[in-house]
Each structure stands twice: as C-alpha cells, then as structure tokens.
Protein backbone atom coordinates (compact mmCIF):
# COMPACT_ATOMS: atom_id res chain seq x y z
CA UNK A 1 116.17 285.22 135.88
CA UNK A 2 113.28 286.11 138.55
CA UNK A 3 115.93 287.11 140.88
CA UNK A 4 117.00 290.39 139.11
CA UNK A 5 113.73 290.99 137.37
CA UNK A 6 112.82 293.74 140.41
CA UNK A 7 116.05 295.75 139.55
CA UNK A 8 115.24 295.75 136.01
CA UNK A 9 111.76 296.61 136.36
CA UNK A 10 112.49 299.83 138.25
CA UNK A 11 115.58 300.67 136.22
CA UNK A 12 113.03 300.69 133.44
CA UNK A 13 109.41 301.74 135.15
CA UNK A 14 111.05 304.25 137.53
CA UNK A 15 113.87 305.44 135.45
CA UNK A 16 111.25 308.07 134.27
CA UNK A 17 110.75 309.43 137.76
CA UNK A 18 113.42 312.51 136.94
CA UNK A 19 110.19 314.03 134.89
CA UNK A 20 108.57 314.24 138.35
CA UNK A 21 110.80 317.25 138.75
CA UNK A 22 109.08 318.94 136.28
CA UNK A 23 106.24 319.12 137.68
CA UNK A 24 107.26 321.64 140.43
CA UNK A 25 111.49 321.57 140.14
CA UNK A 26 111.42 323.96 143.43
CA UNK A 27 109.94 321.22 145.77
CA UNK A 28 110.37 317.62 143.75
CA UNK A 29 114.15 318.47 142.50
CA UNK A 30 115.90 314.78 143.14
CA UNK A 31 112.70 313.03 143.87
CA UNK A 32 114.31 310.10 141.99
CA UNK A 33 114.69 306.22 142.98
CA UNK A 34 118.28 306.18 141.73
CA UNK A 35 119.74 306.14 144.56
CA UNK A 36 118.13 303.03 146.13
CA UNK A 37 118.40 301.56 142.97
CA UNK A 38 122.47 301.97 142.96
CA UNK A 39 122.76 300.75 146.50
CA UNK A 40 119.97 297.75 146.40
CA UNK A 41 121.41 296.80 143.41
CA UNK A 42 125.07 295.81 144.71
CA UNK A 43 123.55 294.63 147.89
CA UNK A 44 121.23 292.65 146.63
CA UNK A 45 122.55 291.62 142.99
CA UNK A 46 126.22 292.07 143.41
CA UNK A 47 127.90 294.88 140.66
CA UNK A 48 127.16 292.10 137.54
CA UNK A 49 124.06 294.14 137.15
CA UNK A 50 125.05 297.77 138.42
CA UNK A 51 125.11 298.46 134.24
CA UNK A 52 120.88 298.13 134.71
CA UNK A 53 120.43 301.64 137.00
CA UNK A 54 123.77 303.44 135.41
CA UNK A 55 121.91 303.24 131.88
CA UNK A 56 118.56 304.11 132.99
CA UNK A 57 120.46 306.71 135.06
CA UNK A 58 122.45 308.13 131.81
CA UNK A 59 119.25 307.82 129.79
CA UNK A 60 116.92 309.79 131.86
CA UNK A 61 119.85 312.28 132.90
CA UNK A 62 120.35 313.56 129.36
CA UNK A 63 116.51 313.18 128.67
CA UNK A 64 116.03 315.39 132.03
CA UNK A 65 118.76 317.74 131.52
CA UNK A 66 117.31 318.39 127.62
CA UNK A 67 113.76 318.86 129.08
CA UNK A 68 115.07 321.61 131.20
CA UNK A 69 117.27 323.08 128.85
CA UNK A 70 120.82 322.52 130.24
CA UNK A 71 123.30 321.09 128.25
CA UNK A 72 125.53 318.27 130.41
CA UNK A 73 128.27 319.58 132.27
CA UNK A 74 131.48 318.72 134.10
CA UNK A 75 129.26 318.34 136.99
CA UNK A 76 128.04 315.18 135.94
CA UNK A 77 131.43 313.80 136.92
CA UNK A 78 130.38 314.37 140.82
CA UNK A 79 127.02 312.81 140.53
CA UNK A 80 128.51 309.78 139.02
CA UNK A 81 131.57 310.01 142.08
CA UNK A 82 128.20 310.20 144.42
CA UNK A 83 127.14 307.06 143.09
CA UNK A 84 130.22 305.26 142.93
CA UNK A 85 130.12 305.70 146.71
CA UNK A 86 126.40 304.71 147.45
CA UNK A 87 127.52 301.13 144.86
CA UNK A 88 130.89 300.73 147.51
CA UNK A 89 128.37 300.96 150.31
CA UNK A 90 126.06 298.66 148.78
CA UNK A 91 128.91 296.29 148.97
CA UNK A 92 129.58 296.94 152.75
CA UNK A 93 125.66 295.59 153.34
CA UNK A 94 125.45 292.81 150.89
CA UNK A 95 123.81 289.60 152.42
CA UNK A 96 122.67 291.97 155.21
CA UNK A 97 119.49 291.70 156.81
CA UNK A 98 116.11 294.36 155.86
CA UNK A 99 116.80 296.68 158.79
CA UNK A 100 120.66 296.86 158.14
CA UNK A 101 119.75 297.53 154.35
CA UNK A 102 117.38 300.25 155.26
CA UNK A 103 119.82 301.74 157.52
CA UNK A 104 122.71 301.56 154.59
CA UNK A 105 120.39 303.17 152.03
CA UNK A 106 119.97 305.81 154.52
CA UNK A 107 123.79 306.57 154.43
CA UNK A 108 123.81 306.07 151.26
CA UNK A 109 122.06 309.34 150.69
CA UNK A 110 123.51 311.21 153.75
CA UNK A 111 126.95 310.18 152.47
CA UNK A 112 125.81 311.35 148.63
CA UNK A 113 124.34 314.31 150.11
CA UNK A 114 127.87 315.69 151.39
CA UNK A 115 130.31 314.36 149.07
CA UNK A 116 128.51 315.72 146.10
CA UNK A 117 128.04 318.86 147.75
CA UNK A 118 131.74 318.91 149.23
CA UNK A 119 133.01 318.35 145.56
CA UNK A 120 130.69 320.67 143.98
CA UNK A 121 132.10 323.22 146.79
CA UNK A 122 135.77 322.19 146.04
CA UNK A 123 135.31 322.99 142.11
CA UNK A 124 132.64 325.73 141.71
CA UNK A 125 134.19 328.73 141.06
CA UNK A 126 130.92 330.42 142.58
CA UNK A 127 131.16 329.11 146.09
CA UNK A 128 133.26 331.08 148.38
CA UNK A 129 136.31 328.86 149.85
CA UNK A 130 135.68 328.92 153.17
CA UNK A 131 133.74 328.08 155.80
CA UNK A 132 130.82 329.71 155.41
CA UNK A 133 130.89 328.73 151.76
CA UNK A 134 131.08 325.12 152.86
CA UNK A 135 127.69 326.32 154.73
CA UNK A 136 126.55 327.72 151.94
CA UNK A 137 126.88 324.87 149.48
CA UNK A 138 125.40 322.54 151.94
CA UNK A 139 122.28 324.35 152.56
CA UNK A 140 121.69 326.88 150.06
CA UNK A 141 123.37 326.23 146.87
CA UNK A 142 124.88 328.69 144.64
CA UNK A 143 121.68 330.81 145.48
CA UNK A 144 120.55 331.58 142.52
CA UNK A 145 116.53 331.55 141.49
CA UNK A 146 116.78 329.09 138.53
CA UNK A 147 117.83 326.12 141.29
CA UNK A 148 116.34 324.90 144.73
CA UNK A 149 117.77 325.22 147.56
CA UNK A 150 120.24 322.23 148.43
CA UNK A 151 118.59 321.39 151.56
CA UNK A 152 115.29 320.17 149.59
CA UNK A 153 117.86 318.26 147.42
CA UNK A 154 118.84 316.49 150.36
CA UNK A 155 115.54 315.94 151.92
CA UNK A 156 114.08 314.72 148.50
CA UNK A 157 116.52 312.49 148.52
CA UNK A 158 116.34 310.96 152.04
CA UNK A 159 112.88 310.35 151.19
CA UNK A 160 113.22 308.94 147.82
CA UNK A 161 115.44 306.94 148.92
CA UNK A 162 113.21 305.39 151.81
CA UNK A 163 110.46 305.07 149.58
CA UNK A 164 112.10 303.26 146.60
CA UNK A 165 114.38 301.13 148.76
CA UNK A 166 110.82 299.71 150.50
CA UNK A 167 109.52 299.35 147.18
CA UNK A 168 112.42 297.71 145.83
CA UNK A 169 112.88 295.43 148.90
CA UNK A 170 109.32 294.54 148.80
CA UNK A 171 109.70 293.94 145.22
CA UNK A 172 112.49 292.01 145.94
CA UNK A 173 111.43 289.76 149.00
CA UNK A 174 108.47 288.98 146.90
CA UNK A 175 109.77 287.81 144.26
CA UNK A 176 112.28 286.07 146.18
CA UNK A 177 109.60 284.50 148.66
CA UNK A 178 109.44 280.30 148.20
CA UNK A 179 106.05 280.97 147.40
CA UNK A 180 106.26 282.66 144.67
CA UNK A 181 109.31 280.64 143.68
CA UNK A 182 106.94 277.86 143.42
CA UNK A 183 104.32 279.52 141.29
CA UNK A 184 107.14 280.43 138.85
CA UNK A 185 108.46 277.19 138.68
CA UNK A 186 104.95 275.27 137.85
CA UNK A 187 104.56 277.92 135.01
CA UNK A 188 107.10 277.09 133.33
C-alpha cells in the first residue's frame, strides 16, 4: 500500500491545480502536474494504477472546462492521444534511474507539446495547412484573444512538469526509503 500512496496523494491533492489557471489563464494556462503524474505513474507504478491520474484528470477537466465556460469538445480526444504517449514513454523508463526519469519526463512534455499541437493543426479547420500554419499552431495558436499563446502552453508545461516530477520523485523516494519502510512497519 505505501508504495502507491504518493501517486494517489497527488492525483487527489494536485488534481485541483487546473484552478491555478484561473487565476491569470494568460500566463498559468497548463500549469498542471498531470503530466508528471501520467509518466511517473507507469514508470514508477506500472499502468495497474494509470486509472488514479486519468480520473483526477477527467474530474478536474470537466470541473475546469465548466469554470471557464466551455463545454467539452472533440479536442479532448488529442489531449487524451497526448497522454497516451507521455504513459508509452513512461514505460520506455520504468526501473530507470532519477536522472533518466527526469530526462523522460522532459520528453514527455516536449513530445506532448508537438503531437497535440500537430493534431490540433491536422484537424482545426482554423489553422492554415501549410507550413506556416504548422508555425502558427506551434507558437501562436489559433490567435485569438480568449486563449494564450501556445508557446506559454508549452513552457508551463516544461516547468510543471519539472516541478511535479521532483515532487513526485521526492515523494516517492521517501516513501520508498528503508527508513521510512521501517517506521511504517513498527506502526502497524
């Protein structure tokens, strides 16, 4: 039981970190610890508990999406294609040392980064199909006020992603430690 405990405490504690883009949705958009918590998950837990993030994930999405006043969309299917990736990756760096897992998370958000943004490209009708469109989706978005550009998406995310994989690891290594392994055990 102690050994998953971390992913379920921040599927539950930081599953409400979506509100943080409320606060200021031009500069916090996708400050979330999903990400790290998809990829840390499978590499550390295997996929018998990937259900833990993609609930707290579905949860907060439609709580988020309500709170700003958008209904949920086809879109959703690319974020959840984003995250099937950064779970495959997870599986590439189970059993893999701290460095090597901060190194995967990284990818994990580069690689979320453009495939959501390539598929988002591919299928919205308001990006231009070309090159320059490519550009466009990649770095501004569909350019409209009402969204961020995609750039702070994608650094958000690279940072998010450092800072919740850390806390997750350290979470993790923690509560993995013999030390603490002992203290459990003489509670009991």
């Amino acid at each position: 039981m102690q050994r998953w405990l971390p992913l379920v405490l921040f599927a539950l504690i930081l599953g409400c970190a979506p509100i943080v883009s409320l606060i200021a949705p031009d500069h916090l958009g996708n400050l979330q610890p999903f990400g790290a918590l998809f990829f840390c998950g499978m590499a550390c837990f295997g996929a018998r508990w990937i259900w833990v993030p993609a609930v707290a994930w579905l949860v907060s999405s439609f709580v988020t999406s309500a709170l700003h006043g958008y209904g949920i969309s086809p879109q959703i299917l690319v974020t959840i294609i984003g995250f099937a990736a950064i779970v495959g990756l997870g599986k590439i760096f189970q059993g893999k040392g701290v460095g090597a897992l901060f190194v995967g998370s990284l990818s994990a958000a580069v690689a979320f980064y453009f495939l959501t943004n390539t598929l988002s490209w591919a299928f919205e009708p308001l990006y231009e199909k070309s090159l320059r469109g490519y550009a466009q989706a990649l770095w501004t978005g569909i350019g409209v006020p009402e969204f961020p550009p995609t750039w702070h998406f994608f650094r958000n995310s690279l940072v998010a992603q450092t800072v919740f994989t850390a806390a997750f690891l350290g979470a993790f290594g923690y509560l993995s430690a013999p030390r603490f392994q002992a203290l459990s055990r003489e509670r009991v």
